[in-house]
C-alpha atoms as a PDB file:
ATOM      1  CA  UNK A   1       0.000   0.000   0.000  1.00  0.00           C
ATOM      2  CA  UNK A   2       1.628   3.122  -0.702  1.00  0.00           C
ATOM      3  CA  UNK A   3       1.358   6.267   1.338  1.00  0.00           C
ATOM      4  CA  UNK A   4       1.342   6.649   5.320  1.00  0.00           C
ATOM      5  CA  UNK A   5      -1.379   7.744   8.051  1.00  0.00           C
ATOM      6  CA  UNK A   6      -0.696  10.134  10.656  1.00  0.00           C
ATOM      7  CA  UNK A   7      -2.121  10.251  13.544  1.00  0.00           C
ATOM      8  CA  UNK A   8      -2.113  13.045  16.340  1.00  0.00           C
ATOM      9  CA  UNK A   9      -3.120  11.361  19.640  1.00  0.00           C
ATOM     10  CA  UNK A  10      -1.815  12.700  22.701  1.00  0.00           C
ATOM     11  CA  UNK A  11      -3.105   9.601  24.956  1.00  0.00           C
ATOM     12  CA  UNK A  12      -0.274   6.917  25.015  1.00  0.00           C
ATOM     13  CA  UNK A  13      -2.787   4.158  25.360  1.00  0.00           C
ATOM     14  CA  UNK A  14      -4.783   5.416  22.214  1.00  0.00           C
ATOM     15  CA  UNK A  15      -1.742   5.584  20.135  1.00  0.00           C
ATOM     16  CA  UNK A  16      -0.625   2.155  21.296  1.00  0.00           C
ATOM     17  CA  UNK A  17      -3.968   0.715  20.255  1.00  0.00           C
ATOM     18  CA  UNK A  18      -4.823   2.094  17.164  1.00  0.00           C
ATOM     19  CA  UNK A  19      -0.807   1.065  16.088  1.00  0.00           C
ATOM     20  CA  UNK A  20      -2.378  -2.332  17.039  1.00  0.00           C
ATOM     21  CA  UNK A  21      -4.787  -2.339  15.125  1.00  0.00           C
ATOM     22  CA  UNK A  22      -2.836  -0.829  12.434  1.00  0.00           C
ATOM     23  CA  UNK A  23      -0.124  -3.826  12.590  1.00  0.00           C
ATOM     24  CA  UNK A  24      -3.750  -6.684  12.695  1.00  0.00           C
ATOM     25  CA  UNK A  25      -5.547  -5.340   9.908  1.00  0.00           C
ATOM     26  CA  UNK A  26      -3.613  -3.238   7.432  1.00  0.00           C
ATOM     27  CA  UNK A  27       0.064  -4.275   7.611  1.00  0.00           C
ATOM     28  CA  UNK A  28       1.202  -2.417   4.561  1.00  0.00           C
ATOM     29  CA  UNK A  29       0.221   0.872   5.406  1.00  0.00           C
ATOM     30  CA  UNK A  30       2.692   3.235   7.486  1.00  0.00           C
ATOM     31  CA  UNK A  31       1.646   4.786  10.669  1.00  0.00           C
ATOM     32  CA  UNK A  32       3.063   7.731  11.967  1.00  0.00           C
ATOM     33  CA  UNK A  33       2.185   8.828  15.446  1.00  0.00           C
ATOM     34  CA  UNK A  34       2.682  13.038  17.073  1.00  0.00           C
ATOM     35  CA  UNK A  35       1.674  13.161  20.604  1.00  0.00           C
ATOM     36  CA  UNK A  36       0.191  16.981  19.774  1.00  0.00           C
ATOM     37  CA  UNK A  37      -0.581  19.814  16.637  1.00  0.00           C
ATOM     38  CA  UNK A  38       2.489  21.850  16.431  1.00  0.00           C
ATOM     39  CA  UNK A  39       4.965  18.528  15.893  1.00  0.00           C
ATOM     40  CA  UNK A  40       2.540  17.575  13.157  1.00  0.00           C
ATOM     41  CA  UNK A  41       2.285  20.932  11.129  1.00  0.00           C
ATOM     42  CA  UNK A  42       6.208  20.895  11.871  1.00  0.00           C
ATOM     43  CA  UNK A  43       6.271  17.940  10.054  1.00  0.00           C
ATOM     44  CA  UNK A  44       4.056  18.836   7.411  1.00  0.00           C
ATOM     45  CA  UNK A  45       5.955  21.847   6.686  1.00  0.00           C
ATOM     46  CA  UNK A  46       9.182  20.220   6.695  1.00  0.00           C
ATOM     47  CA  UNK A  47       7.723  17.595   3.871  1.00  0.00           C
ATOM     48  CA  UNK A  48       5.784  19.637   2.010  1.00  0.00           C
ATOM     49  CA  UNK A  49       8.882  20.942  -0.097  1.00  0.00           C
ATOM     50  CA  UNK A  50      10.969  17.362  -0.985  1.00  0.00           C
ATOM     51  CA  UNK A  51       7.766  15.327  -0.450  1.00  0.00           C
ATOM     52  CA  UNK A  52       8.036  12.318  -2.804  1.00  0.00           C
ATOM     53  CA  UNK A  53       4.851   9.911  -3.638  1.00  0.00           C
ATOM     54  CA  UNK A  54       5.423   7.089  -0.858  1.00  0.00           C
ATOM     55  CA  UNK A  55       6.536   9.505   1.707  1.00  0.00           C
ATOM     56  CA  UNK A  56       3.248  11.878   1.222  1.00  0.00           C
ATOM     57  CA  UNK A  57       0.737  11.230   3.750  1.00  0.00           C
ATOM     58  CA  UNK A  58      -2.377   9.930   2.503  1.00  0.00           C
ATOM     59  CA  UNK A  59      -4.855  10.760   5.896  1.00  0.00           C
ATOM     60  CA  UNK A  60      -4.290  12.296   8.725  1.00  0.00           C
ATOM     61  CA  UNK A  61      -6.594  11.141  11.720  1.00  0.00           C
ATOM     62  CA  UNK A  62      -6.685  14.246  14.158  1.00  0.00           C
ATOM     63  CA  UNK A  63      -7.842  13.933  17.917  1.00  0.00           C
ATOM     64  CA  UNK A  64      -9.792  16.871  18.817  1.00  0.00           C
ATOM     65  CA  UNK A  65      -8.646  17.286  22.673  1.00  0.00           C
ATOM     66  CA  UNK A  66      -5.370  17.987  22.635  1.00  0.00           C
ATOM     67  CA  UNK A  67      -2.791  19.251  24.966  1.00  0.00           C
ATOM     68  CA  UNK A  68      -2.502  23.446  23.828  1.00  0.00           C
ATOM     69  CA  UNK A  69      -3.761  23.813  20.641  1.00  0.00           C
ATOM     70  CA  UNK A  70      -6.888  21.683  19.973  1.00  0.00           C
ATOM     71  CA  UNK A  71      -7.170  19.496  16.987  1.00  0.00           C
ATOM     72  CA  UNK A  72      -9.949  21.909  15.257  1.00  0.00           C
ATOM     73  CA  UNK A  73      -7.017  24.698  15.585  1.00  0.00           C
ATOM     74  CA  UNK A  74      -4.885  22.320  13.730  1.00  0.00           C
ATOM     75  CA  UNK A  75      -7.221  21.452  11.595  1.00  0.00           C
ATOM     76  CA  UNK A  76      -7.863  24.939  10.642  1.00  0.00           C
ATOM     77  CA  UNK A  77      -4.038  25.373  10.163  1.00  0.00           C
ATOM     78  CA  UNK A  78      -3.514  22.219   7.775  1.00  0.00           C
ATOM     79  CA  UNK A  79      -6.918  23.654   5.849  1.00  0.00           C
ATOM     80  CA  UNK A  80      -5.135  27.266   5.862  1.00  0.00           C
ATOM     81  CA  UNK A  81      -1.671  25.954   4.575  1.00  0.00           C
ATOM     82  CA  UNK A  82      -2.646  23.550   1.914  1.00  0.00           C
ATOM     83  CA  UNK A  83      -5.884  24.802   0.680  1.00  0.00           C
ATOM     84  CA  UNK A  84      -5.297  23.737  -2.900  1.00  0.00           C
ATOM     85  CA  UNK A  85      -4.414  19.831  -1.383  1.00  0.00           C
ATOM     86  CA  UNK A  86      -6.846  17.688  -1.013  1.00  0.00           C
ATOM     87  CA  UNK A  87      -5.153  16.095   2.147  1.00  0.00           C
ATOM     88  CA  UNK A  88      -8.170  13.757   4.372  1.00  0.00           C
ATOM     89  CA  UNK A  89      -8.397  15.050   7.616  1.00  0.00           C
ATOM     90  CA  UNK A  90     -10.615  12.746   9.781  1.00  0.00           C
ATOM     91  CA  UNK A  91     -11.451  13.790  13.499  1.00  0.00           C
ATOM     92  CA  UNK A  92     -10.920  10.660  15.424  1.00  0.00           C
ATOM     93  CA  UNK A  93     -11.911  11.622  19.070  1.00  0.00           C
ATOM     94  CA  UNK A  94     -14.148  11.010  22.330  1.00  0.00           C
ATOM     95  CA  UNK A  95     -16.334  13.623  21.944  1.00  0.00           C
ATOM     96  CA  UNK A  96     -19.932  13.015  20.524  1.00  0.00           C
ATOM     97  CA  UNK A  97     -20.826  16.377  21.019  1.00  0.00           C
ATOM     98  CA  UNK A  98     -22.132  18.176  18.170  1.00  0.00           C
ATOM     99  CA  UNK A  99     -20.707  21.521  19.187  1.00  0.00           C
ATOM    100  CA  UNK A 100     -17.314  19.841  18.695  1.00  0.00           C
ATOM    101  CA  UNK A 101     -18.341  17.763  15.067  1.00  0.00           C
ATOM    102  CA  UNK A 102     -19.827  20.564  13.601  1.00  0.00           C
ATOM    103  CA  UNK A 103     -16.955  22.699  14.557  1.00  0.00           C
ATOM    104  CA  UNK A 104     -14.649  20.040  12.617  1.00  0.00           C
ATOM    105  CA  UNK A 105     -16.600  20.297   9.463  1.00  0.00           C
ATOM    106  CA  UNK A 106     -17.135  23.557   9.690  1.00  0.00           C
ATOM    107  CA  UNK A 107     -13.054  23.750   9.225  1.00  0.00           C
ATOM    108  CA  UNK A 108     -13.220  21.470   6.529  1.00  0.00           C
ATOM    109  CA  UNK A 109     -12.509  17.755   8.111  1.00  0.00           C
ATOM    110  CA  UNK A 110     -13.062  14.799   5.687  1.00  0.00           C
ATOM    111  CA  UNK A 111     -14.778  12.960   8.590  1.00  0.00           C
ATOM    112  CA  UNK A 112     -15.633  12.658  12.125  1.00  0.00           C
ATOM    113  CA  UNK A 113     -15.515   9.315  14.002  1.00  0.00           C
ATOM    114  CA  UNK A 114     -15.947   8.472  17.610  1.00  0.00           C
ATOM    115  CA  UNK A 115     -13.419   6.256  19.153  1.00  0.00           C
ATOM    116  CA  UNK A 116     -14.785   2.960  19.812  1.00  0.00           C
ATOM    117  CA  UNK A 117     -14.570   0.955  23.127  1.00  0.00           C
ATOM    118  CA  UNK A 118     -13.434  -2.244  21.489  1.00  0.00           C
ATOM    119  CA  UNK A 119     -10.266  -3.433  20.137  1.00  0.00           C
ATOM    120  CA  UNK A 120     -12.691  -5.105  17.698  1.00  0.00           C
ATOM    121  CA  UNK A 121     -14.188  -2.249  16.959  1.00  0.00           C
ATOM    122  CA  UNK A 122     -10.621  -0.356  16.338  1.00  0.00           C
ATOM    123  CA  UNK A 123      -9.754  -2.793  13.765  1.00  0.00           C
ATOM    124  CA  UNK A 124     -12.853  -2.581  11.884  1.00  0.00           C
ATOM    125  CA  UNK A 125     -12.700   1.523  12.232  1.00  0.00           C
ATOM    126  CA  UNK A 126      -9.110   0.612  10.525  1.00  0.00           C
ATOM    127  CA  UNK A 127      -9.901  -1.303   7.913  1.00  0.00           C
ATOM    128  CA  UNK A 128     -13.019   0.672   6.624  1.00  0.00           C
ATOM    129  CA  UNK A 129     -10.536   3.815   6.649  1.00  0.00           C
ATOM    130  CA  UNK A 130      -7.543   2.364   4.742  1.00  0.00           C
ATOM    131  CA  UNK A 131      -9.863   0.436   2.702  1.00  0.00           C
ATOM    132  CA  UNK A 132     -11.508   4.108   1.632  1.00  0.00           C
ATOM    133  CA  UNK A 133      -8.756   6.571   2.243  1.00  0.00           C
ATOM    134  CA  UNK A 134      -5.566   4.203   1.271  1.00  0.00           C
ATOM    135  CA  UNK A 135      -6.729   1.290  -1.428  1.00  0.00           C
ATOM    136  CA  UNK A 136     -10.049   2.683  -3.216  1.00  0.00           C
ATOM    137  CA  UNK A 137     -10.151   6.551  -2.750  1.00  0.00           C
ATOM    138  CA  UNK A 138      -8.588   8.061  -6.431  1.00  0.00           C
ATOM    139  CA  UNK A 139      -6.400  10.686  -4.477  1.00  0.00           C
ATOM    140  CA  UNK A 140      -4.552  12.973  -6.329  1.00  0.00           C
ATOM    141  CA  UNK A 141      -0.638  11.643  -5.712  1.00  0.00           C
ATOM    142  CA  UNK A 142       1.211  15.605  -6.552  1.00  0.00           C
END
């Protein structure tokens, strides 16, 4: 599978699941974990010059509580930077409020998922995004 997912979790026990359930059900695809928003635009910026086809990220899943800046802030900022990109952003957090989902589409998120309480339920959540984002989505590789 060619790309990688990013993933901005700033719970160590979330990251250490959902790489879990990465490594189970979609053992191709590269997962790149940033404990909070201002390593990931970091990162993104840093890329975004020299970025070459297997190294581009192909989804970023974006907790919304985070430590400082809150994943809709960084949302906004990705959005901001790369408006002409087409970059999948998918909110992956805790909250079911609708304050907070309509605030993440609002700044322009590809999705909003709640996380699941089941490992089970992780793994499907994984495979249903790489299988969309990753395998069958006809993203535009610049």
């Amino acid at each position: 599978m060619n790309g990688s997912v990013i993933y901005v979790e700033d719970e160590p026990d979330d990251a250490f699941f959902m790489r879990r359930a990465f490594e189970a059900s979609a053992p191709g695809c590269e997962l790149k974990i940033f404990t909070n928003g201002r390593d990931v635009l970091e990162f993104l910026d840093a890329e975004r010059p020299v970025r070459k086809v297997p190294a581009k990220p192909r989804l970023i899943l974006l907790d919304v509580n985070l430590p400082g800046r809150s994943g809709i802030d960084i949302l906004r900022e990705i959005r901001a930077k790369t408006p002409d990109e087409k970059l999948p952003v998918v909110m992956y957090s805790s909250s079911n409020q609708t304050v907070d989902i309509d605030r993440a589409y609002a700044q322009g998120c590809s999705g909003y998922l709640v996380k699941p309480r089941t490992t089970e339920k992780l793994k499907m959540i994984v495979l249903a995004l790489v299988g969309f984002w990753i395998r069958d989505n006809q993203y535009p590789l610049k």
